[in-house]
N, C-alpha and C. Protein backbone atom coordinates (compact mmCIF):
# COMPACT_ATOMS: atom_id res chain seq x y z
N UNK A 1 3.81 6.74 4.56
CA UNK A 1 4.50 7.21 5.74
C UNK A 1 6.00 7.06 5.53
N UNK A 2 6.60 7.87 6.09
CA UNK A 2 8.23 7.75 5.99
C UNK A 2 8.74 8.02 7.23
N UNK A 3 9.39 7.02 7.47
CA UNK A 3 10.00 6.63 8.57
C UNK A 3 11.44 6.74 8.83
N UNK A 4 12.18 7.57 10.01
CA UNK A 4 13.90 7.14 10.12
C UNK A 4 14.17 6.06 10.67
N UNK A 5 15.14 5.89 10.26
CA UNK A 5 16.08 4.63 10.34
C UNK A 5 15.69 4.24 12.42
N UNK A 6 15.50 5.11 12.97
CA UNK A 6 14.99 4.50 14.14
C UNK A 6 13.67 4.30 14.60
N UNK A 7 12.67 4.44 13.20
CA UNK A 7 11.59 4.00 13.26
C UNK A 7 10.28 4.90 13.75
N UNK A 8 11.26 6.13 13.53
CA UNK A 8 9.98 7.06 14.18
C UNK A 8 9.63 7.87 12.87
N UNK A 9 8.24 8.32 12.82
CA UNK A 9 7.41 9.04 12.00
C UNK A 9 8.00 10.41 11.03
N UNK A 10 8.92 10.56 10.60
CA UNK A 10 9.17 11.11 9.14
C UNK A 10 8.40 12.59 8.82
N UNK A 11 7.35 11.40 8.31
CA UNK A 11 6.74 12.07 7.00
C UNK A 11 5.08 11.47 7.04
N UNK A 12 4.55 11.97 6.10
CA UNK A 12 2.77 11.54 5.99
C UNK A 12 2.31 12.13 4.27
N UNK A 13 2.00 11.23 3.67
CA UNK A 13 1.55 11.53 2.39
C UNK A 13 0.76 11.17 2.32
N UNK A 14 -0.87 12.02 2.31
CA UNK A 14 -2.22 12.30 2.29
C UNK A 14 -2.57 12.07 0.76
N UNK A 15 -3.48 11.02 0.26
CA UNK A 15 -4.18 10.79 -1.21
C UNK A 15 -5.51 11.24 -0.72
N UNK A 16 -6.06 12.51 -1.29
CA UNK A 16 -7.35 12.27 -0.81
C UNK A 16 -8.21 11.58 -1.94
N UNK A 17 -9.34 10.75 -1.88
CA UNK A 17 -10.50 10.43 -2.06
C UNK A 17 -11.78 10.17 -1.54
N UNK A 18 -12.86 10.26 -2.86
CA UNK A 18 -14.27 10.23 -2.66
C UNK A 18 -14.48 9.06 -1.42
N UNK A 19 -15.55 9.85 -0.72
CA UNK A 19 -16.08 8.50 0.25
C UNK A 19 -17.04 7.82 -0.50
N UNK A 20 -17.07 6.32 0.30
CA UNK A 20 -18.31 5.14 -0.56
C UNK A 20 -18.72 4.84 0.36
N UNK A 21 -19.77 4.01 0.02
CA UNK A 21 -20.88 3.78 1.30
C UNK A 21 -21.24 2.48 0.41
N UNK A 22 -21.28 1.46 1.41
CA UNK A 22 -21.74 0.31 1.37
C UNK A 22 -22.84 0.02 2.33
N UNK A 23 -24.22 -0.63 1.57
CA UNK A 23 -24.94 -1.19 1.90
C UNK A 23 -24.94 -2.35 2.56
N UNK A 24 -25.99 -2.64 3.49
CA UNK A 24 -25.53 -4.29 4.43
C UNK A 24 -27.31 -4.96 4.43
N UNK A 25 -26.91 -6.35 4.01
CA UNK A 25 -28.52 -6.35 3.90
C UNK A 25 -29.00 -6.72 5.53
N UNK A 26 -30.25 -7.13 5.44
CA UNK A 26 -30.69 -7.42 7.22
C UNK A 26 -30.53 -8.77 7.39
N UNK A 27 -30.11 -8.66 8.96
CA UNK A 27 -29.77 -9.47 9.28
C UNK A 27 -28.07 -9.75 9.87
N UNK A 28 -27.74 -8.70 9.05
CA UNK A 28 -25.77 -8.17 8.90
C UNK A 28 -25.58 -8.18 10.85
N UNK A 29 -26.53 -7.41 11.39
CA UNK A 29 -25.74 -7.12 12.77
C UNK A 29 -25.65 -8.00 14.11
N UNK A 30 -25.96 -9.65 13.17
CA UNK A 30 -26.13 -11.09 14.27
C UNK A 30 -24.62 -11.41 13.64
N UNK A 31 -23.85 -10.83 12.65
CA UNK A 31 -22.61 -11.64 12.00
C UNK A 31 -21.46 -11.12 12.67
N UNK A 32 -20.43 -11.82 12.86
CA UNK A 32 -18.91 -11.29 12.79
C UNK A 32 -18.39 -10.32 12.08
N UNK A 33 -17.12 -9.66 12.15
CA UNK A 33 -16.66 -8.75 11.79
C UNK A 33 -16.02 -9.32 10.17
N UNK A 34 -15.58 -10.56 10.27
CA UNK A 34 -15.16 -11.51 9.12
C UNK A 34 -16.12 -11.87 8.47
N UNK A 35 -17.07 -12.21 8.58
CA UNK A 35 -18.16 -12.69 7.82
C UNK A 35 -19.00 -10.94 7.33
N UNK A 36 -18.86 -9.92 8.10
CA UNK A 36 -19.08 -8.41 7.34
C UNK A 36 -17.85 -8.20 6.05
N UNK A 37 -17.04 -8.77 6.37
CA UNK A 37 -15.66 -8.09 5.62
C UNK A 37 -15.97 -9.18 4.20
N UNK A 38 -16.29 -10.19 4.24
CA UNK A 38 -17.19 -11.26 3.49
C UNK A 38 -18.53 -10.63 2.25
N UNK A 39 -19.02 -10.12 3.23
CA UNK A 39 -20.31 -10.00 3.02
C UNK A 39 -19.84 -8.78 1.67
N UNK A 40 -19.47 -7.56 2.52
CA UNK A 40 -19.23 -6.10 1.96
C UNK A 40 -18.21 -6.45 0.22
N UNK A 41 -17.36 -7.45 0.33
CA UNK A 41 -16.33 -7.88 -0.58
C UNK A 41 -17.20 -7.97 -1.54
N UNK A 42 -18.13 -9.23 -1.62
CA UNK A 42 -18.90 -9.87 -2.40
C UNK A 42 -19.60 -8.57 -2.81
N UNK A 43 -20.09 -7.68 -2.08
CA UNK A 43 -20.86 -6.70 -3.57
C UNK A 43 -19.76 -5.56 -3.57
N UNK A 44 -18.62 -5.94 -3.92
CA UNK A 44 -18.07 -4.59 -4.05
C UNK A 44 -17.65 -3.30 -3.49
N UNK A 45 -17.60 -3.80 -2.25
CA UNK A 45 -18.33 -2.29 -1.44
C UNK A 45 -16.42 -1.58 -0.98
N UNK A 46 -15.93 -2.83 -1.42
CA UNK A 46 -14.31 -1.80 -0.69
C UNK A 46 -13.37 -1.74 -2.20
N UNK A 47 -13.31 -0.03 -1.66
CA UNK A 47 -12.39 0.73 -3.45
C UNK A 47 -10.72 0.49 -3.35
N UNK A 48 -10.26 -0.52 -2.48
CA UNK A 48 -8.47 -0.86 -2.32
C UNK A 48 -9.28 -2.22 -3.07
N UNK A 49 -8.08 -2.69 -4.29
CA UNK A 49 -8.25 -3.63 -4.79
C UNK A 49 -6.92 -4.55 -5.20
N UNK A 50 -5.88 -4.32 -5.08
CA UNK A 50 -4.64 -4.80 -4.58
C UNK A 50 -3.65 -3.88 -4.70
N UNK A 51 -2.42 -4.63 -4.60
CA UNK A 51 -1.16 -3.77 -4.48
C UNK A 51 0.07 -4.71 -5.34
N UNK A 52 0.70 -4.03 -6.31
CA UNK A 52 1.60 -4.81 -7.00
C UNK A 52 2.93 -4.53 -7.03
N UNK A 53 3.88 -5.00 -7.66
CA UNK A 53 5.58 -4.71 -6.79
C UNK A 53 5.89 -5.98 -8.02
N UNK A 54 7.34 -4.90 -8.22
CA UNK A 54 8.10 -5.52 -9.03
C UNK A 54 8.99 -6.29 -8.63
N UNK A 55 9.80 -7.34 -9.14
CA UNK A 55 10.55 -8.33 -8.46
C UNK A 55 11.79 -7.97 -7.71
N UNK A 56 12.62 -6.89 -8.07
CA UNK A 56 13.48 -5.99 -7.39
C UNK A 56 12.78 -5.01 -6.11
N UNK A 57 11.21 -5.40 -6.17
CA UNK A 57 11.06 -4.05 -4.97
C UNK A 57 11.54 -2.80 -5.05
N UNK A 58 11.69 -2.33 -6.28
CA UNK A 58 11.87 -0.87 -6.44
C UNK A 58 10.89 -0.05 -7.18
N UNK A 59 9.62 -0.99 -7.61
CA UNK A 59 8.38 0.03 -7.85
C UNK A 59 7.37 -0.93 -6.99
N UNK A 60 6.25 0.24 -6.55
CA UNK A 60 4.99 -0.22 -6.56
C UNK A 60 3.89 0.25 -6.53
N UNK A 61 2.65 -0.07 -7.10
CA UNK A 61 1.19 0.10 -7.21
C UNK A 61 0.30 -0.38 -6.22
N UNK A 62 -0.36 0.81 -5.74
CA UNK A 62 -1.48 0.53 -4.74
C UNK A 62 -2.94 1.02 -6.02
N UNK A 63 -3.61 0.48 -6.24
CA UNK A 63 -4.42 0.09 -6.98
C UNK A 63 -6.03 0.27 -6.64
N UNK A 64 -6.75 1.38 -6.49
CA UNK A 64 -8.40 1.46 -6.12
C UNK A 64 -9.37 1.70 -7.29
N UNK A 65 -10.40 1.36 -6.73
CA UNK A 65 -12.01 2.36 -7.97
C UNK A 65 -12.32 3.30 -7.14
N UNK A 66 -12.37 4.51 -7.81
CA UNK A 66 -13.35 5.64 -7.40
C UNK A 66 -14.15 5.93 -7.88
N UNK A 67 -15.09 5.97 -7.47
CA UNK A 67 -16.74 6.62 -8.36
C UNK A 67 -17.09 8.14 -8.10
N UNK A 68 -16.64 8.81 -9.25
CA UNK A 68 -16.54 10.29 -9.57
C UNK A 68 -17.96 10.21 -9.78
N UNK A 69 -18.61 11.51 -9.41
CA UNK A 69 -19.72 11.88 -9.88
C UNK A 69 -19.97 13.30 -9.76
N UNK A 70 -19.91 13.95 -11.37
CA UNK A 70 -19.70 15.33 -11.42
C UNK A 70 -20.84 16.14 -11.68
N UNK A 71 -21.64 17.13 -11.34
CA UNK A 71 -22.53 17.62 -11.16
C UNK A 71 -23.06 17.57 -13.01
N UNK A 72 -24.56 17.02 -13.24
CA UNK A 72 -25.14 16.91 -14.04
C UNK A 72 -24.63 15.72 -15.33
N UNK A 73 -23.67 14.84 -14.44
CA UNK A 73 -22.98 13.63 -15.33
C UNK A 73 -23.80 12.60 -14.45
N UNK A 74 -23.55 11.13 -14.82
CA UNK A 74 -23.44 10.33 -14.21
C UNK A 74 -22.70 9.86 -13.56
N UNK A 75 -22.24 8.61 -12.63
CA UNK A 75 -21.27 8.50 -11.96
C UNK A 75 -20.35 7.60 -13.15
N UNK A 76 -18.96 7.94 -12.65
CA UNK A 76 -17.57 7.42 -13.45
C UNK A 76 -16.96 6.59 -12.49
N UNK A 77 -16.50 5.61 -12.82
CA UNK A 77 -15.89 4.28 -12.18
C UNK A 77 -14.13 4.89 -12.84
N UNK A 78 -13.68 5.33 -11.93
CA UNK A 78 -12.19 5.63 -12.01
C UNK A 78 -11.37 4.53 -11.30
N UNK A 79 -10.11 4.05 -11.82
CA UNK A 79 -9.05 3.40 -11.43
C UNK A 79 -8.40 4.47 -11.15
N UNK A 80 -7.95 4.49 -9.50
CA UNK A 80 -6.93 5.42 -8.83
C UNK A 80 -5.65 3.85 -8.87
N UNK A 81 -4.44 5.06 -9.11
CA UNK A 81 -3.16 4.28 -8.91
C UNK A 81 -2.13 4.92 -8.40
N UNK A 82 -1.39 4.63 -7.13
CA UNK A 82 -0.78 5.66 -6.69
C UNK A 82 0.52 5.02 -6.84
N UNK A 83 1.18 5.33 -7.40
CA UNK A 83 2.65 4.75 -7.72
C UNK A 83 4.22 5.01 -7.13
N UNK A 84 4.68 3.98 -6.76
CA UNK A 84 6.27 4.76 -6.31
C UNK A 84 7.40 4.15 -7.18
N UNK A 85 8.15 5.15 -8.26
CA UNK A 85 8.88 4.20 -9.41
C UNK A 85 9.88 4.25 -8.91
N UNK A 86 11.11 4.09 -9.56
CA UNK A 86 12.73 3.66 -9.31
C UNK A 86 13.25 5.36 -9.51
N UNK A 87 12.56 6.27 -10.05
CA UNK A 87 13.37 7.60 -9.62
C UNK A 87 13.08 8.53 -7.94
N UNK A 88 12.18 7.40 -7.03
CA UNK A 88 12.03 7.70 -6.00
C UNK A 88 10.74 8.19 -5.98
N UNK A 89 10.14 8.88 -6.58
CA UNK A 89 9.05 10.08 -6.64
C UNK A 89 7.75 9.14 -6.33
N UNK A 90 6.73 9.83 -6.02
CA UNK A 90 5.34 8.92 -5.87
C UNK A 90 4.44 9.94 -7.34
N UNK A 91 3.61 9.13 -7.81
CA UNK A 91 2.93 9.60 -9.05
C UNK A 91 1.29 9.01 -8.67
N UNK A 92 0.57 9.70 -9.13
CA UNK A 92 -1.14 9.52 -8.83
C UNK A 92 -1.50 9.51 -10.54
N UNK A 93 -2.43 8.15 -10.67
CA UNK A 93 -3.15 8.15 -12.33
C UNK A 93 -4.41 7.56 -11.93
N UNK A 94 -5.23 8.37 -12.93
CA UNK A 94 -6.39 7.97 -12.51
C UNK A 94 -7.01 7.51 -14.40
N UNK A 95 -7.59 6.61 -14.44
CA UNK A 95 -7.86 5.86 -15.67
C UNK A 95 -9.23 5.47 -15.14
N UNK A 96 -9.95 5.99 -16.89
CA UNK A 96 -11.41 6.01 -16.60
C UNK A 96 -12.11 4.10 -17.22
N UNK A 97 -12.81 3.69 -16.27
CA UNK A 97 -13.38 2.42 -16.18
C UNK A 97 -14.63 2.02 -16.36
N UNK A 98 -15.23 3.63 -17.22
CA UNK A 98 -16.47 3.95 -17.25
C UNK A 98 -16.89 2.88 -18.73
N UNK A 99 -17.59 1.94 -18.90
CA UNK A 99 -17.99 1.51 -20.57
C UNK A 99 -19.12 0.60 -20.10
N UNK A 100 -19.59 0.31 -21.93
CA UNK A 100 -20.89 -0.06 -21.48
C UNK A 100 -20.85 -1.77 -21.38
N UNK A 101 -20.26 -2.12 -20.26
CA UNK A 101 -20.02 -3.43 -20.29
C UNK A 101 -21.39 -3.59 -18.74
N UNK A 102 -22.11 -4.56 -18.40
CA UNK A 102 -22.76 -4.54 -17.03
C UNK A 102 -21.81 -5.18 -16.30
N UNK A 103 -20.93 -5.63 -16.25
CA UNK A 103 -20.11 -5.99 -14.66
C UNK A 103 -18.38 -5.58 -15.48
N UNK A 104 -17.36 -5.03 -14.74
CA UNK A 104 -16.41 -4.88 -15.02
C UNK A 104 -15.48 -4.96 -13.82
N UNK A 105 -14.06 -5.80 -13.68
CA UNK A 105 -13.83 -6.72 -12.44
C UNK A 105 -12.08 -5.87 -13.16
N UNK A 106 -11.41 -6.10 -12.14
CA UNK A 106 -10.09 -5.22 -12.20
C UNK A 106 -8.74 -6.33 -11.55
N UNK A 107 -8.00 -6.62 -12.32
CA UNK A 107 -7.28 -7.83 -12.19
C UNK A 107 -5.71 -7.31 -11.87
N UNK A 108 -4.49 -7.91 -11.16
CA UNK A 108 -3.57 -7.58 -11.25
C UNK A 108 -2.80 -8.21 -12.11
N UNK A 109 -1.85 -7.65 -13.17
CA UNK A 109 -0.85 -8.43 -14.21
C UNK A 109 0.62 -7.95 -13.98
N UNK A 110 1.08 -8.23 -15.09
CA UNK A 110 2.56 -7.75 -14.79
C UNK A 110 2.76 -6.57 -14.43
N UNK A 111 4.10 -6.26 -13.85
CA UNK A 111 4.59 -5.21 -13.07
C UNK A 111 3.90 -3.74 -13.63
N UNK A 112 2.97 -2.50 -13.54
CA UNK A 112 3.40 -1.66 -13.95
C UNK A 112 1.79 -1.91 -14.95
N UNK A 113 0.99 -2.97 -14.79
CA UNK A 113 -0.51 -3.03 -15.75
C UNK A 113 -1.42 -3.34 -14.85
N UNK A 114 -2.81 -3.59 -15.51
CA UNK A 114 -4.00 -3.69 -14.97
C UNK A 114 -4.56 -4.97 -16.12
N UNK A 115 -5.03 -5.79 -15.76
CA UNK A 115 -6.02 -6.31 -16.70
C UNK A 115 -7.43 -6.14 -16.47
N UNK A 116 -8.14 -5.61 -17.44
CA UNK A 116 -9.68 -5.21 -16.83
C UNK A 116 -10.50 -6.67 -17.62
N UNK A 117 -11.14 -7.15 -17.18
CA UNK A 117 -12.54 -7.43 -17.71
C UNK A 117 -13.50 -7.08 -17.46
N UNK A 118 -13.82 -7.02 -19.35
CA UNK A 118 -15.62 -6.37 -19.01
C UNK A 118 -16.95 -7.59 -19.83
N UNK A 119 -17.57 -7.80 -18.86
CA UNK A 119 -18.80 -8.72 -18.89
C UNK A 119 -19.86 -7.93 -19.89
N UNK A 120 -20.25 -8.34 -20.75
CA UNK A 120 -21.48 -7.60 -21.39
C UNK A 120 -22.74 -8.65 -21.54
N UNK A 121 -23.90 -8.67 -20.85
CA UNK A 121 -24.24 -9.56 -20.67
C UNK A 121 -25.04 -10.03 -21.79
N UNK A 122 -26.25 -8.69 -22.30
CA UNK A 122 -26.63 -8.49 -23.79
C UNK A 122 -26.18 -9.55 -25.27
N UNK A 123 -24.70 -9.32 -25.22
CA UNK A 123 -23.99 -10.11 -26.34
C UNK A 123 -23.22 -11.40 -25.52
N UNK A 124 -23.58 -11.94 -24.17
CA UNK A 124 -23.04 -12.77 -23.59
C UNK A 124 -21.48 -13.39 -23.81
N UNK A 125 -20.56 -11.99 -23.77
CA UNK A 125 -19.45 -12.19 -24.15
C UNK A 125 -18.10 -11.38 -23.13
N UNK A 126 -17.41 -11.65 -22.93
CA UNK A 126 -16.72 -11.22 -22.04
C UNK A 126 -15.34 -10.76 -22.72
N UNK A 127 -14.48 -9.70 -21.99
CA UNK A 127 -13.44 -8.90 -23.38
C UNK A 127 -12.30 -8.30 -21.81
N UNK A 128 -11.00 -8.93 -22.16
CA UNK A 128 -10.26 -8.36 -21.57
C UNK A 128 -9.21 -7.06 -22.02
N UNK A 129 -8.24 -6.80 -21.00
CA UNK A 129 -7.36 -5.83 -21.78
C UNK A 129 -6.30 -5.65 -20.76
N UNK A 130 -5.00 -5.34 -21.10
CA UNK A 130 -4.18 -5.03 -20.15
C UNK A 130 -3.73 -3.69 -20.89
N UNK A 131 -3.83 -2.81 -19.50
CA UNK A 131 -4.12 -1.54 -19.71
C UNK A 131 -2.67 -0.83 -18.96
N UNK A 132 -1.75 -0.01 -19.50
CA UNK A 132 -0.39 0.41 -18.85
C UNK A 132 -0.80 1.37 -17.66
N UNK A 133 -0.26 1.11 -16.64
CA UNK A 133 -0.38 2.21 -15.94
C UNK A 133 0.82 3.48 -16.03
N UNK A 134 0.50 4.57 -15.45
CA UNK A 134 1.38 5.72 -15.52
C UNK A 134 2.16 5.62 -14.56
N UNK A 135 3.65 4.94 -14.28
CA UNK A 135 4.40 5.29 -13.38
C UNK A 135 5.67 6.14 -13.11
């Protein structure tokens, strides 16, 4: 959103993405709204996964997974990154998160990266990486 200096509404910059659907097991609708937000975390179920900013506050990364699924593929675990750098502009990268690891967890690192780990459970070994983003 972009806002004037007296605080009124600007502007609106629309990212679209895939919808997700999270499952709730039974029992979910005796709980709080905090203990849902709990619940849904723990398996994954929300695709905002942080937001990062450089020490000057003149870039930053809003950071999601999207699960692409293209007719006659399987589904793709995409890292959406929507970026705002120091030449002003906003930039969209999408980096594929698809491998054959069984659990893969998405970490924040220095300004401008990602650190992924991927769990492989098979060879009971775990393998990181810090991965550049496009800003």
């Amino acid at each position: 959103m972009n806002l004037t200096p007296q605080a009124k509404l600007s502007g609106v910059k629309f990212y679209q993405k895939d919808p997700s659907n999270a499952t709730l097991p039974a029992g979910t609708d005796l709980m709080s709204a905090g203990i849902l937000g709990h619940v849904i975390k723990s398996q994954g179920g929300f695709d905002y996964q942080f937001m990062q900013r450089n020490d000057t506050n003149t870039q930053f990364n809003v950071v999601y997974i999207n699960f692409d699924k293209e007719k006659g593929e399987g589904t793709k675990r995409i890292i959406g990154n929507i970026a705002f750098g120091d030449n002003g502009k906003y930039a969209v990268d999408k980096i594929d998160l698809t491998s054959a690891a069984n659990y893969s967890y998405l970490y924040p690192a220095k300004p401008g990266y990602v650190m992924i780990a991927d769990y492989y459970k098979k060879k009971n070994q775990l393998g990181m990486k810090l991965v550049k983003l496009n800003i």
